[in-house]
Protein backbone atom coordinates (compact mmCIF):
# COMPACT_ATOMS: atom_id res chain seq x y z
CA UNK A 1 -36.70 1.32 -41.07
CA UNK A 2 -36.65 -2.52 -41.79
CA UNK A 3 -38.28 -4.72 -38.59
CA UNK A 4 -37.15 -7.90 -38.38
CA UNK A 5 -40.48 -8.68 -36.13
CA UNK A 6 -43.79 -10.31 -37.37
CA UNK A 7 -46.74 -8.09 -37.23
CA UNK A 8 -48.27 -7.81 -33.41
CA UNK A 9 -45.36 -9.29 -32.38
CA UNK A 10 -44.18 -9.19 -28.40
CA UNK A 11 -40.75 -8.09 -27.95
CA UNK A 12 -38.22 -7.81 -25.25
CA UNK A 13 -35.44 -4.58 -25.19
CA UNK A 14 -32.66 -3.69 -23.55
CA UNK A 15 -31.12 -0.43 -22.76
CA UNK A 16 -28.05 0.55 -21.15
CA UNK A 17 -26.15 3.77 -19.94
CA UNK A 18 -22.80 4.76 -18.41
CA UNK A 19 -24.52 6.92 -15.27
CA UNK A 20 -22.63 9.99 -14.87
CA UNK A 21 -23.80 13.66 -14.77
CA UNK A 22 -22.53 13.53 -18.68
CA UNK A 23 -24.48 10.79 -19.95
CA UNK A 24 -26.61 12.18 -22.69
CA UNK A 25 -28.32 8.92 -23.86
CA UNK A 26 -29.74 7.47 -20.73
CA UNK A 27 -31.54 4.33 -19.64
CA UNK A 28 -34.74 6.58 -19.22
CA UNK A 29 -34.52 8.23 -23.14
CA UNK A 30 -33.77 5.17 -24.57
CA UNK A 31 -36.77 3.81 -23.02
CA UNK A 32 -38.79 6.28 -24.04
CA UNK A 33 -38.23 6.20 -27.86
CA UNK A 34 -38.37 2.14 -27.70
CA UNK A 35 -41.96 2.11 -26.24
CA UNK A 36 -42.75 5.42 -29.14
CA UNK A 37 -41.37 2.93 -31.43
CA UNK A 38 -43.54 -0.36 -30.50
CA UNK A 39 -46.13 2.13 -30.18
CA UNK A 40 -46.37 3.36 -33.68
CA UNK A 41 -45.19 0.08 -35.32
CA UNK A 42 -47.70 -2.62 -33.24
CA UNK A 43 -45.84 -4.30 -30.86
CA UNK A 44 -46.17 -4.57 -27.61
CA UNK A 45 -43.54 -4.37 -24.99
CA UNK A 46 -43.69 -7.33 -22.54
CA UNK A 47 -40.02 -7.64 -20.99
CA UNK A 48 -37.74 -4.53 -19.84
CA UNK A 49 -34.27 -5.12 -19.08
CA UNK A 50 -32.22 -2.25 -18.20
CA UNK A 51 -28.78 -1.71 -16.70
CA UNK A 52 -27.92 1.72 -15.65
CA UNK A 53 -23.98 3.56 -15.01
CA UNK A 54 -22.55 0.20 -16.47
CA UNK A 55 -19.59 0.06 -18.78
CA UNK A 56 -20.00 -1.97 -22.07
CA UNK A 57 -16.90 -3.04 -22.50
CA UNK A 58 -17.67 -5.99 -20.41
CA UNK A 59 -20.11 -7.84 -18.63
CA UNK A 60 -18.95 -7.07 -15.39
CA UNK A 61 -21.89 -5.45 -13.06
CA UNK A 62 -24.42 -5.78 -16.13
CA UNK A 63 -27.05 -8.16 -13.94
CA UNK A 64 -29.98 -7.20 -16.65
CA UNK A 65 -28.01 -8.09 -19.89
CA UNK A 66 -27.23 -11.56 -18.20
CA UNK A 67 -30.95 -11.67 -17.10
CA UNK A 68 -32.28 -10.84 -20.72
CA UNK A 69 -30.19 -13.76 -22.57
CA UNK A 70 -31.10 -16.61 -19.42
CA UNK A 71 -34.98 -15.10 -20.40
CA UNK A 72 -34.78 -16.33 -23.81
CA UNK A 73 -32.53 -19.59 -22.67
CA UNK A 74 -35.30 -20.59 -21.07
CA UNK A 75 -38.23 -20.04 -23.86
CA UNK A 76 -39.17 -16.53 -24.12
CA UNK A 77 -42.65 -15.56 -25.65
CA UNK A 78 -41.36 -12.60 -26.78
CA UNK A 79 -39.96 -12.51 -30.90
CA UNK A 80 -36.91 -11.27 -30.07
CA UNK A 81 -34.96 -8.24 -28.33
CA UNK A 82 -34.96 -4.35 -29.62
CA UNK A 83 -32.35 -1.92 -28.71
CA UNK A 84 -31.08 1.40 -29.08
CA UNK A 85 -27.93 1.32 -30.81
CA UNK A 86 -24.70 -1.98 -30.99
CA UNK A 87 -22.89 0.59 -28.39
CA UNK A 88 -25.72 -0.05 -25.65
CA UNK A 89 -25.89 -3.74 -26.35
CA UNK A 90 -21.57 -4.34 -25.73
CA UNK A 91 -18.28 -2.12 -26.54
CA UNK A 92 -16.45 -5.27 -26.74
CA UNK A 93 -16.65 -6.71 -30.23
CA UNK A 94 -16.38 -10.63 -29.33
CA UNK A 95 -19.11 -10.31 -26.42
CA UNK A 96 -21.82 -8.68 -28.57
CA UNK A 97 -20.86 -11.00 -31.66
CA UNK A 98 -21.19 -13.94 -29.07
CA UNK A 99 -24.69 -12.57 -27.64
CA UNK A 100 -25.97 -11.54 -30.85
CA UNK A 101 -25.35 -15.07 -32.40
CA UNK A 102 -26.49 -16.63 -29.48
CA UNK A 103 -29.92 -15.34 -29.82
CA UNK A 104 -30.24 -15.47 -33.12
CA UNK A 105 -29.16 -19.66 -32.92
CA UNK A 106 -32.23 -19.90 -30.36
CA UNK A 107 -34.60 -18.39 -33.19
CA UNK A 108 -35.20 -15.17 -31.89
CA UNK A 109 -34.12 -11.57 -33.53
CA UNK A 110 -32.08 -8.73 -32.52
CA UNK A 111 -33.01 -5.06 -33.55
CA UNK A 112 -30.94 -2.05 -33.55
CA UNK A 113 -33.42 1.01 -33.52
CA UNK A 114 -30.11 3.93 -34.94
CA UNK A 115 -28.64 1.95 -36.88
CA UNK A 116 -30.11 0.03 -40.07
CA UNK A 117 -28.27 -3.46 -40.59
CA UNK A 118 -29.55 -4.99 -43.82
CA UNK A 119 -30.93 -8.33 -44.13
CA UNK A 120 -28.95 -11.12 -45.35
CA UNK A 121 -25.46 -11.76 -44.90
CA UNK A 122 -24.84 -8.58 -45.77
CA UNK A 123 -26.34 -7.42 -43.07
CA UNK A 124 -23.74 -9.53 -40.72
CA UNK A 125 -20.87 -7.46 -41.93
CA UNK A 126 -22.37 -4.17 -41.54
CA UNK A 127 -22.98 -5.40 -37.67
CA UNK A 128 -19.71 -6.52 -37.40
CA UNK A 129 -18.39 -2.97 -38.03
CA UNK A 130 -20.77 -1.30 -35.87
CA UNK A 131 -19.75 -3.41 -33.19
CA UNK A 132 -15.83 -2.76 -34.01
CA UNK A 133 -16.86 1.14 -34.43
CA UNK A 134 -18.34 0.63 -30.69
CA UNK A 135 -15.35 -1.21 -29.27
CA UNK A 136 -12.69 1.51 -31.22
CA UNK A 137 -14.37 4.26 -29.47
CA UNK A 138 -14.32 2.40 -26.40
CA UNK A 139 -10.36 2.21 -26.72
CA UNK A 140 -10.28 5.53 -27.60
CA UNK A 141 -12.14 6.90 -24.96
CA UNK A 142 -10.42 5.17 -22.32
CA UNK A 143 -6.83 5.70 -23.88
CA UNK A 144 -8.15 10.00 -23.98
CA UNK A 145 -8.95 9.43 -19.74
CA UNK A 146 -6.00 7.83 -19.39
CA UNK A 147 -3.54 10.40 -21.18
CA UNK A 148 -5.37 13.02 -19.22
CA UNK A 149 -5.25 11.19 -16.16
CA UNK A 150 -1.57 10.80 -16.77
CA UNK A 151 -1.21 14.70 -17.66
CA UNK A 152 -2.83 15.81 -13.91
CA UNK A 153 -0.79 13.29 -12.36
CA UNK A 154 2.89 14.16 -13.41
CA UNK A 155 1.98 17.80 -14.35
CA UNK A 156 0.06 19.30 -11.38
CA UNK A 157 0.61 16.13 -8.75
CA UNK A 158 -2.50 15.40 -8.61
CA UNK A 159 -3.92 12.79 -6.29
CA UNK A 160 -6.87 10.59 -8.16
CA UNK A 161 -7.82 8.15 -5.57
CA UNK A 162 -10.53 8.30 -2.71
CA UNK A 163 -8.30 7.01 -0.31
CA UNK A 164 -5.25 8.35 1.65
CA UNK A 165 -3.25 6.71 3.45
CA UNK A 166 -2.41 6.88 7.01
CA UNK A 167 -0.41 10.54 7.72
CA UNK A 168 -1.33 12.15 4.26
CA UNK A 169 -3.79 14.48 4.18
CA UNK A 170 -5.93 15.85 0.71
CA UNK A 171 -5.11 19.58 -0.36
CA UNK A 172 -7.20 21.00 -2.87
CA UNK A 173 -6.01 22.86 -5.70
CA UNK A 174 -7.06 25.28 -8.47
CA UNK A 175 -5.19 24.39 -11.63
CA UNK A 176 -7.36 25.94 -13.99
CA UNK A 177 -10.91 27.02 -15.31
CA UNK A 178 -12.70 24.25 -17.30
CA UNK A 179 -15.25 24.45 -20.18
CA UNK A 180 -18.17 25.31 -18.11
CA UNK A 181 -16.23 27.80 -16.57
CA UNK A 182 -16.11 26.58 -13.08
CA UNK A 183 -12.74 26.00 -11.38
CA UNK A 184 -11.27 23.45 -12.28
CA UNK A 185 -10.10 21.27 -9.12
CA UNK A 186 -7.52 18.74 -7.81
CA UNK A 187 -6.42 16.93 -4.90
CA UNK A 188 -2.84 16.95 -3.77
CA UNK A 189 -1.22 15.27 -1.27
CA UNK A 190 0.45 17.03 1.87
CA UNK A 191 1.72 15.53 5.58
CA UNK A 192 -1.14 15.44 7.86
CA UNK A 193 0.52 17.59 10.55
CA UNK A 194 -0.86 15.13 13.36
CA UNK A 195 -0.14 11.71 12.01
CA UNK A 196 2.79 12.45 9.97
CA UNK A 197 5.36 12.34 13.15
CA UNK A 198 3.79 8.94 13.96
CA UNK A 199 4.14 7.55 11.17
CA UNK A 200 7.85 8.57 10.61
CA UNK A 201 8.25 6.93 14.48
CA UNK A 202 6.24 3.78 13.21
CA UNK A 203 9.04 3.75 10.07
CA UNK A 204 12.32 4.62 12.49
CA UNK A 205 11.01 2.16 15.00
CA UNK A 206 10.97 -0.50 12.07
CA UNK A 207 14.52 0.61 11.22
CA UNK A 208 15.79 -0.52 14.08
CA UNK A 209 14.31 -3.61 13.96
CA UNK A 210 11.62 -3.75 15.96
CA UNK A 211 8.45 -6.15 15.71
CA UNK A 212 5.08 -5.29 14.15
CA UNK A 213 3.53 -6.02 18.04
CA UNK A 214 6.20 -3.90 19.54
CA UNK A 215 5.06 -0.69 17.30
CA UNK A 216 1.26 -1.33 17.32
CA UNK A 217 1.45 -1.68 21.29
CA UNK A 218 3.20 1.73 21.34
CA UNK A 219 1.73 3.60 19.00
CA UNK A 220 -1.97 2.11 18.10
CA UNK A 221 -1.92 2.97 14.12
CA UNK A 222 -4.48 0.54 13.17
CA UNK A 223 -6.91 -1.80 14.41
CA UNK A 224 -4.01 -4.72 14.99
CA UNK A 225 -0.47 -5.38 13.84
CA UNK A 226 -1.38 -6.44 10.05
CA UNK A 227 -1.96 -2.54 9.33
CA UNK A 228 1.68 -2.07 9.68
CA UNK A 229 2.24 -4.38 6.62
CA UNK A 230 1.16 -2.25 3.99
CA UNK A 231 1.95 0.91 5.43
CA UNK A 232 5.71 -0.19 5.91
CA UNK A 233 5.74 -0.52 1.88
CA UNK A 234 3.70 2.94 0.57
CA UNK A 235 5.27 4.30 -1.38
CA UNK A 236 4.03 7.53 -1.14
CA UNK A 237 5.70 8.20 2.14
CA UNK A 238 8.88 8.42 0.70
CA UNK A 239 7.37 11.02 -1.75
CA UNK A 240 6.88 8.16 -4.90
CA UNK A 241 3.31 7.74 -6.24
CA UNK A 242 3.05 4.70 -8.52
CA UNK A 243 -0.03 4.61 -10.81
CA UNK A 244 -0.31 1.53 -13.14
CA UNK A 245 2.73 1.85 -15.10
CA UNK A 246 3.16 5.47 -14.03
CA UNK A 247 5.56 6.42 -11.52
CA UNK A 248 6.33 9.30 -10.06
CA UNK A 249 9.35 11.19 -7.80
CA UNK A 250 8.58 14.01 -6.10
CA UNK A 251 4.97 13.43 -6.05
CA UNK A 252 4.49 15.15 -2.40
CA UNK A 253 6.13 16.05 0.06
CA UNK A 254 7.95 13.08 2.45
CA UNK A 255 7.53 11.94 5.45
CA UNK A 256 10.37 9.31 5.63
CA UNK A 257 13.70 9.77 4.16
CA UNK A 258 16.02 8.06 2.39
CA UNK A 259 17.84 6.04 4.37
CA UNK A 260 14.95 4.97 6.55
CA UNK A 261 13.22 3.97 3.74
CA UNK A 262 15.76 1.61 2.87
CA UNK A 263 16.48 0.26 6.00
CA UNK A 264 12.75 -0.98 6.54
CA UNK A 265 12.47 -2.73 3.16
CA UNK A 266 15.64 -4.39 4.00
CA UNK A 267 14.08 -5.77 7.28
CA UNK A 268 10.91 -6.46 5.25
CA UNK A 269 13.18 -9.00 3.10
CA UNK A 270 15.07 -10.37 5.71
CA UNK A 271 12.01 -11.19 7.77
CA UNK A 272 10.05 -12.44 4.80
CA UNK A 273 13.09 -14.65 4.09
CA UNK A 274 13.36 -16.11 7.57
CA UNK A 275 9.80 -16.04 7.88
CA UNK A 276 10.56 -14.78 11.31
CA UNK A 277 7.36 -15.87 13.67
CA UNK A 278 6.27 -12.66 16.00
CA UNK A 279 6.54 -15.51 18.93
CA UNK A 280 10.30 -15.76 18.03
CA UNK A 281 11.05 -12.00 16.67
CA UNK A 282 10.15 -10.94 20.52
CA UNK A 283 11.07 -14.13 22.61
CA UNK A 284 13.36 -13.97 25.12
CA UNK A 285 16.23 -16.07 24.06
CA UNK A 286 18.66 -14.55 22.09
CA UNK A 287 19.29 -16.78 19.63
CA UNK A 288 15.70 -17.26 18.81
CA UNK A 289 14.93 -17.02 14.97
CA UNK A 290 18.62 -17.35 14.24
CA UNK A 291 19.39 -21.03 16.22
CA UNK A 292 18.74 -23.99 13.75
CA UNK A 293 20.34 -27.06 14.64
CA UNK A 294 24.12 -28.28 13.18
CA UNK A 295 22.36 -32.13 12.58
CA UNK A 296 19.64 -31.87 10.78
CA UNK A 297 19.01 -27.93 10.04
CA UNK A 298 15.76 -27.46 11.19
CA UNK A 299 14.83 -24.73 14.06
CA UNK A 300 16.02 -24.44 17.48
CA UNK A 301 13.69 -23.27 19.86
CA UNK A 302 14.20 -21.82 23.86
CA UNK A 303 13.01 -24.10 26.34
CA UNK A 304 12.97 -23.04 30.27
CA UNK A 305 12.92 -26.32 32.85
CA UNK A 306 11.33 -26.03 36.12
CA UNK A 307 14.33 -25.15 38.10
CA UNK A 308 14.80 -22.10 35.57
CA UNK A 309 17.34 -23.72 33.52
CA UNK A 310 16.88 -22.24 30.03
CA UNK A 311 18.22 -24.43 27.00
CA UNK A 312 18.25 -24.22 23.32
CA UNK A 313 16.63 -27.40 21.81
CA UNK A 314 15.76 -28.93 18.00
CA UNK A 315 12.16 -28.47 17.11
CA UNK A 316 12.71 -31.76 15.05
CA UNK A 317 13.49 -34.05 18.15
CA UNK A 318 10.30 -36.47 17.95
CA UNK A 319 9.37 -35.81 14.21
CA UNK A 320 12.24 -36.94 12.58
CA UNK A 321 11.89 -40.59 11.49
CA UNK A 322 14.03 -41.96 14.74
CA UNK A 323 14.18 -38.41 15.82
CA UNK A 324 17.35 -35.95 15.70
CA UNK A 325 19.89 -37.00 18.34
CA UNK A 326 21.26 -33.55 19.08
CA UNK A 327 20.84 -32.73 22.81
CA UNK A 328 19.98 -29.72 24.84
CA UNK A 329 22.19 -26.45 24.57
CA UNK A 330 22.88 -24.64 27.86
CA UNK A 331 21.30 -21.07 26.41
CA UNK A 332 23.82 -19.12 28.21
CA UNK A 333 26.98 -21.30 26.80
CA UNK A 334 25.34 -20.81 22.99
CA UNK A 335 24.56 -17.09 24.15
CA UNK A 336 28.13 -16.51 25.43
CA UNK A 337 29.85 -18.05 22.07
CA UNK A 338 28.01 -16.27 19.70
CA UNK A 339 28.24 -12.59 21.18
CA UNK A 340 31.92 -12.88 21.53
CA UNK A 341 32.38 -13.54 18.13
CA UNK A 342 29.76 -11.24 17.15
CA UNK A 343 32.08 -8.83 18.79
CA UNK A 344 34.85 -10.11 17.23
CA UNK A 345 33.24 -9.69 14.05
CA UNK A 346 32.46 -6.09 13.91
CA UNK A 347 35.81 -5.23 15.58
CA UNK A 348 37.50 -6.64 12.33
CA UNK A 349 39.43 -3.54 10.85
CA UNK A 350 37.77 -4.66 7.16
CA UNK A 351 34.49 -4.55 8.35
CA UNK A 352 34.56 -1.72 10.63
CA UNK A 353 35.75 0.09 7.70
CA UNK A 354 33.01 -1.19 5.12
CA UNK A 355 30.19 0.22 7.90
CA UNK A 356 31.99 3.31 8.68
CA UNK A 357 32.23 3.95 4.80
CA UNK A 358 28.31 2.57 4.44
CA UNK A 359 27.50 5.22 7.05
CA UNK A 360 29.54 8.51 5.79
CA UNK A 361 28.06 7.60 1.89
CA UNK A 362 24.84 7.73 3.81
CA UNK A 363 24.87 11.25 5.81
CA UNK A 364 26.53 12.30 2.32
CA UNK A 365 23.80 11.36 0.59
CA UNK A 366 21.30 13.45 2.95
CA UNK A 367 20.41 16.85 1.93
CA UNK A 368 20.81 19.09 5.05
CA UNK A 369 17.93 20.63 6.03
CA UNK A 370 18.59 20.91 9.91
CA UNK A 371 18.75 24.26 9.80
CA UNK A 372 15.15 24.66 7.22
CA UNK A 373 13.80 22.40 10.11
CA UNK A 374 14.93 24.02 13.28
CA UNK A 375 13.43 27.57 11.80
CA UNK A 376 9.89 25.53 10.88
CA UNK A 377 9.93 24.68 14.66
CA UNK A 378 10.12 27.31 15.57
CA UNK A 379 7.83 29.22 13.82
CA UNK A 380 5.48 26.28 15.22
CA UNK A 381 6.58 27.20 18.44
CA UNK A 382 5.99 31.21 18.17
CA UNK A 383 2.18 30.46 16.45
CA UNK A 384 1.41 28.15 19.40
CA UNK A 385 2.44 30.81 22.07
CA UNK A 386 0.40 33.30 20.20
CA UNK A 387 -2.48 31.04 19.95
CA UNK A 388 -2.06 30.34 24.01
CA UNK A 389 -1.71 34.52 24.87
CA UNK A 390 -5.22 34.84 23.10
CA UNK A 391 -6.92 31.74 24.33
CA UNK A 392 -5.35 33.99 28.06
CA UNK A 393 -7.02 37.23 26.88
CA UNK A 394 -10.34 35.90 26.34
CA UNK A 395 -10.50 34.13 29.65
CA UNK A 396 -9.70 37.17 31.05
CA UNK A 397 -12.51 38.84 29.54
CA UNK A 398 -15.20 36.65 29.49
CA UNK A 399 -14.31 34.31 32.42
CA UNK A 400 -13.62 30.65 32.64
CA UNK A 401 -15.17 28.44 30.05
CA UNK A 402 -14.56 24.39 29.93
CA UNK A 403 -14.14 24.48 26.17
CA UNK A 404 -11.41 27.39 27.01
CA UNK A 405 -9.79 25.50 29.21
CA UNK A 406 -9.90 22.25 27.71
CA UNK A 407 -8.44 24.20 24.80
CA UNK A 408 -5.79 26.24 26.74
CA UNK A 409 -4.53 22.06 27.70
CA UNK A 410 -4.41 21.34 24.65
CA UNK A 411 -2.13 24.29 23.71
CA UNK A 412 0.12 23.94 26.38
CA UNK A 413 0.68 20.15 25.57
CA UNK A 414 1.88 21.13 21.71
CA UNK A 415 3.54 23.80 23.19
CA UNK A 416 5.91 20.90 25.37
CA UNK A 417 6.43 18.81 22.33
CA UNK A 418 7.45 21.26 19.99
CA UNK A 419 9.97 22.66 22.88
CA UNK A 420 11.20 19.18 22.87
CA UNK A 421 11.36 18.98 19.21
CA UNK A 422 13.23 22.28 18.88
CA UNK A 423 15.89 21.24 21.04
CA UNK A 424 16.51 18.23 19.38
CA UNK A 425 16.55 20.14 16.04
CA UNK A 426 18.92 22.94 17.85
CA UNK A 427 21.07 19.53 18.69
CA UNK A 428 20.96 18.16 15.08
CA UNK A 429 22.26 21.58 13.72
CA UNK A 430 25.27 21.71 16.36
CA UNK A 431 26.23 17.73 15.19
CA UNK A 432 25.88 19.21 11.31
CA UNK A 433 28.06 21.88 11.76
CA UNK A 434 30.38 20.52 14.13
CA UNK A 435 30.16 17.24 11.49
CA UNK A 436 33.87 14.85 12.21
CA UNK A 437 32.65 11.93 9.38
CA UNK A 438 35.10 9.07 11.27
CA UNK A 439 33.77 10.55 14.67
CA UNK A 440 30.23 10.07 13.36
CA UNK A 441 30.69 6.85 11.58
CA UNK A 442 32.16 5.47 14.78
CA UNK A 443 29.55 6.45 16.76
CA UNK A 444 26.88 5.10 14.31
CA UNK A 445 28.12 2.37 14.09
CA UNK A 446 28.14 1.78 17.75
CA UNK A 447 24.67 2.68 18.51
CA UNK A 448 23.55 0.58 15.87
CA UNK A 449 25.57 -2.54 16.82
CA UNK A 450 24.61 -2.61 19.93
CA UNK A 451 26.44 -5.68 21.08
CA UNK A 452 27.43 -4.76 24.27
CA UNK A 453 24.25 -3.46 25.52
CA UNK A 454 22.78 -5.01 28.56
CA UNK A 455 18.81 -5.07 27.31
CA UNK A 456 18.32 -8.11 25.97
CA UNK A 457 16.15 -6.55 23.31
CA UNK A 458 18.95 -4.09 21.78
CA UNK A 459 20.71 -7.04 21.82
CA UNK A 460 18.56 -9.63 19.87
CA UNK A 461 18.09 -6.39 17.31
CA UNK A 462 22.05 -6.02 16.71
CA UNK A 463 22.95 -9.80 16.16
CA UNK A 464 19.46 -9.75 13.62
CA UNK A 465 20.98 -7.07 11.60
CA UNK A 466 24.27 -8.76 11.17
CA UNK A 467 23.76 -12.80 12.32
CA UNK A 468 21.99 -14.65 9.21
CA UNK A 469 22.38 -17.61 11.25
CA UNK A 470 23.31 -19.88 14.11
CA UNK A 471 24.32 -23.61 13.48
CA UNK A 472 24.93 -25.70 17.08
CA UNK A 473 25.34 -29.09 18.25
CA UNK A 474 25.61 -30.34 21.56
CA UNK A 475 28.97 -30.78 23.38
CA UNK A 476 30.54 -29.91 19.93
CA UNK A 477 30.30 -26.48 18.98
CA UNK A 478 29.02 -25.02 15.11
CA UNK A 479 29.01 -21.93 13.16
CA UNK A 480 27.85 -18.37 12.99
CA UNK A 481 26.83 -17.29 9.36
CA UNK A 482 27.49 -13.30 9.44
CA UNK A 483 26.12 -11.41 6.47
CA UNK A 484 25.94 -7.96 5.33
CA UNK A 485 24.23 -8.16 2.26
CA UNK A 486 24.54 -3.87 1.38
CA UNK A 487 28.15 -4.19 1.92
CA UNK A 488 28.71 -7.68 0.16
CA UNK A 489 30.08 -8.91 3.22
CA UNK A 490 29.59 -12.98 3.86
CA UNK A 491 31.77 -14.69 6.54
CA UNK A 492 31.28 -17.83 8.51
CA UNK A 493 32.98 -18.42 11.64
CA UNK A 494 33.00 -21.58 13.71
CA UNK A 495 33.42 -21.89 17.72
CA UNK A 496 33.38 -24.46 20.29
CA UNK A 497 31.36 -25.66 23.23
């Protein structure tokens, strides 16, 4: 083959592989046959630059390849660079035109070892559709990984990443023998049967409204508060698994239904919309995060005075260009006004009617598995006793033993919650069957009103999930938005001071 290199010539080369256990062309053979090659034809190999289980479609990770071409920016000795084949030097047609140019521009020559390129312009086109050839397979390969990707994925749900998230649990999975004959082995996805109930109580807490801190400091998911974020919008919990542009229902089994669901990317919106401070979302005036001021719009905040006078007050008093001249709000006046017509609000025939309706489409909507539930109970509950009679055999046979014992706690501690669990299940199946749709409607609808209640957190929750916002001015009076966006219910009322 043709050498572009003077006689006794130094030369640089470059070799490249894609690691793997199937990489049959690897940094260490390529090597070896460009050293036999300088060998035999007089050169002598000064520079080695190689970059090993890096892709060539791009640059990205290749340290060496950037090394090599700031070598000969610089001045190499060497005559130029020798490498194994156009597919180790770049899979990307523009980035090995732009390299090979490059070098050539700063007097120094490029050498392909496989593949004979001609001299002359001629020889430029024949590169040109190596380096296409290199950048086709490239597609290729990566649209053949893909497809199959894709295929495991919708066909045999399997999971592809390394990481689960938070109540999921990895199941492996025989789906097959592959060429080698060895198994050939996936990863579904299952509920991990001691994280899955807290995260469904992490998602129903949410429902109803309740503030990252208020979860975390009950239930301790994650390191702080911001965990919550992206768990609250996985996907996979409600049984979806999204994969680029691949989606997919019924992926595994869910942890969160329906409705839930819902409910908590509603609140996500809302709260991203208000951009609802965790100071306000769990402050102790009512109104907080809803109050903005009838004069100049911007937020009211709670103030308390020394005495223990509490008063709602415009956080734009003092910034405002000749500040804003609205004055202190009594807190329980504002308080007062806005629950009674909150009250009056959801007592309004049309709108008790639009949530009773919301809620019956909703239970409608549920499949009813109370009874499939209450029997998987209890078949928890029979396997726990049996596992607590054995654990009471052995002790009787071999004595007490700490690990036993510690054991035997253990036992008897599932053994409490499941009881509990059963009889809510047992309760669930006698609502079900017993089902009166206005009966529950009304009483859902109550519960998650909540108007009348005398904690002032229920409270604060119920005028959030109905209250879009609060507009007041001092010894005057103002407005409460209402808004039930599902139901396409907007209505502003005014009041009085």
């Amino acid at each position: 083959m043709d050498s572009p290199f003077p006689p006794g010539s130094a030369l640089a080369c470059y070799c490249r592989d894609s690691g793997g256990a199937a990489q049959d062309l690897s940094v260490d053979q390529q090597l070896a046959v460009i050293e036999e090659w300088c060998k035999t034809s007089g050169y002598t190999l000064t520079a080695v630059f190689a970059d090993r289980a890096r892709s060539g479609g791009s640059l990205a990770g290749r340290d060496q390849f950037e090394a090599m071409f700031r070598h000969f920016q610089r001045g190499a000795p060497e005559a130029g660079v020798v490498f194994w084949d156009l597919s180790r030097w770049s899979r990307d047609y523009d980035t090995g035109q732009f390299y090979l140019s490059s070098l050539r521009r700063l007097g120094y020559s490029v050498h392909s070892l496989e593949q004979y390129i001609p001299p002359g312009s001629i020889g430029r086109v024949v590169e040109s559709l190596h380096l296409w050839s290199a950048e086709e397979y490239r597609k290729q390969l990566a649209s053949n990984v893909r497809r199959g990707l894709y295929y495991v994925i919708t066909v045999h749900r399997a999971y592809p990443r390394p990481w689960v998230p938070l109540g999921l649990r990895k199941a492996p999975v025989v789906i097959g023998t592959r060429r080698d004959g060895q198994p050939h082995i996936v990863n579904r996805l299952e509920p991990d049967p001691s994280a899955a109930p807290l995260v469904a109580r992490a998602f129903a807490l949410r429902a109803d409204g309740r503030t990252l801190s208020e979860i975390h400091n009950e239930l301790h998911l994650f390191p702080d508060r911001f965990g919550y974020r992206r768990m609250f919008r996985q996907q996979l919990y409600r049984g979806v698994y999204q994969y680029g542009s691949l989606v997919v229902d019924d992926f595994c089994e869910p942890i969160i239904d329906a409705g839930t669901w819902r409910a908590v990317q509603q609140i996500n919106a809302d709260w991203n919309e208000r951009n609802l401070h965790p100071r306000r979302a769990a402050s102790s005036f009512l109104l907080s995060g809803l109050a903005r001021c009838g004069l100049c719009g911007y937020a009211m905040t709670g103030d308390s005075t020394h005495k223990g006078y509490r008063y709602y007050h415009c956080t734009a008093i003092g910034s405002l260009e000749g500040g804003c001249k609205n004055k202190r709000i009594r807190a329980a006046d504002l308080d007062a006004a806005v629950l009674r017509l909150a009250l009056d609000f959801v007592s309004d025939e049309t709108v008790l009617q639009s949530l009773v309706e919301a809620v019956r489409l909703e239970l409608a909507s549920q499949p009813d598995d109370s009874a499939a539930n209450l029997q998987r109970i209890q078949a928890d509950v029979r396997s726990c006793e049996q596992a607590i009679d054995n654990l009471l055999r052995t002790l009787e046979m071999t004595g007490t033993s700490r690990a036993i014992a510690e054991r035997l706690r253990e036992l008897e501690q599932q053994r409490g919650d499941l009881t509990e669990r059963l009889g809510e299940a047992q309760r669930a199946l006698d609502a079900r069957n017993g089902y009166d749709p206005d009966a529950a409607g009304q009483a859902a609808v109550t519960a998650r009103l909540g108007l009348a209640q005398v904690d002032l957190r229920d409270r604060q929750l119920a005028l959030r999930s109905i209250v879009r916002e609060v507009r007041a001015v001092s010894g005057a009076g103002g407005v409460v938005v209402f808004s039930l966006p599902g139901l396409g219910i907007d209505k502003t009322i005014e009041f009085r001071l």
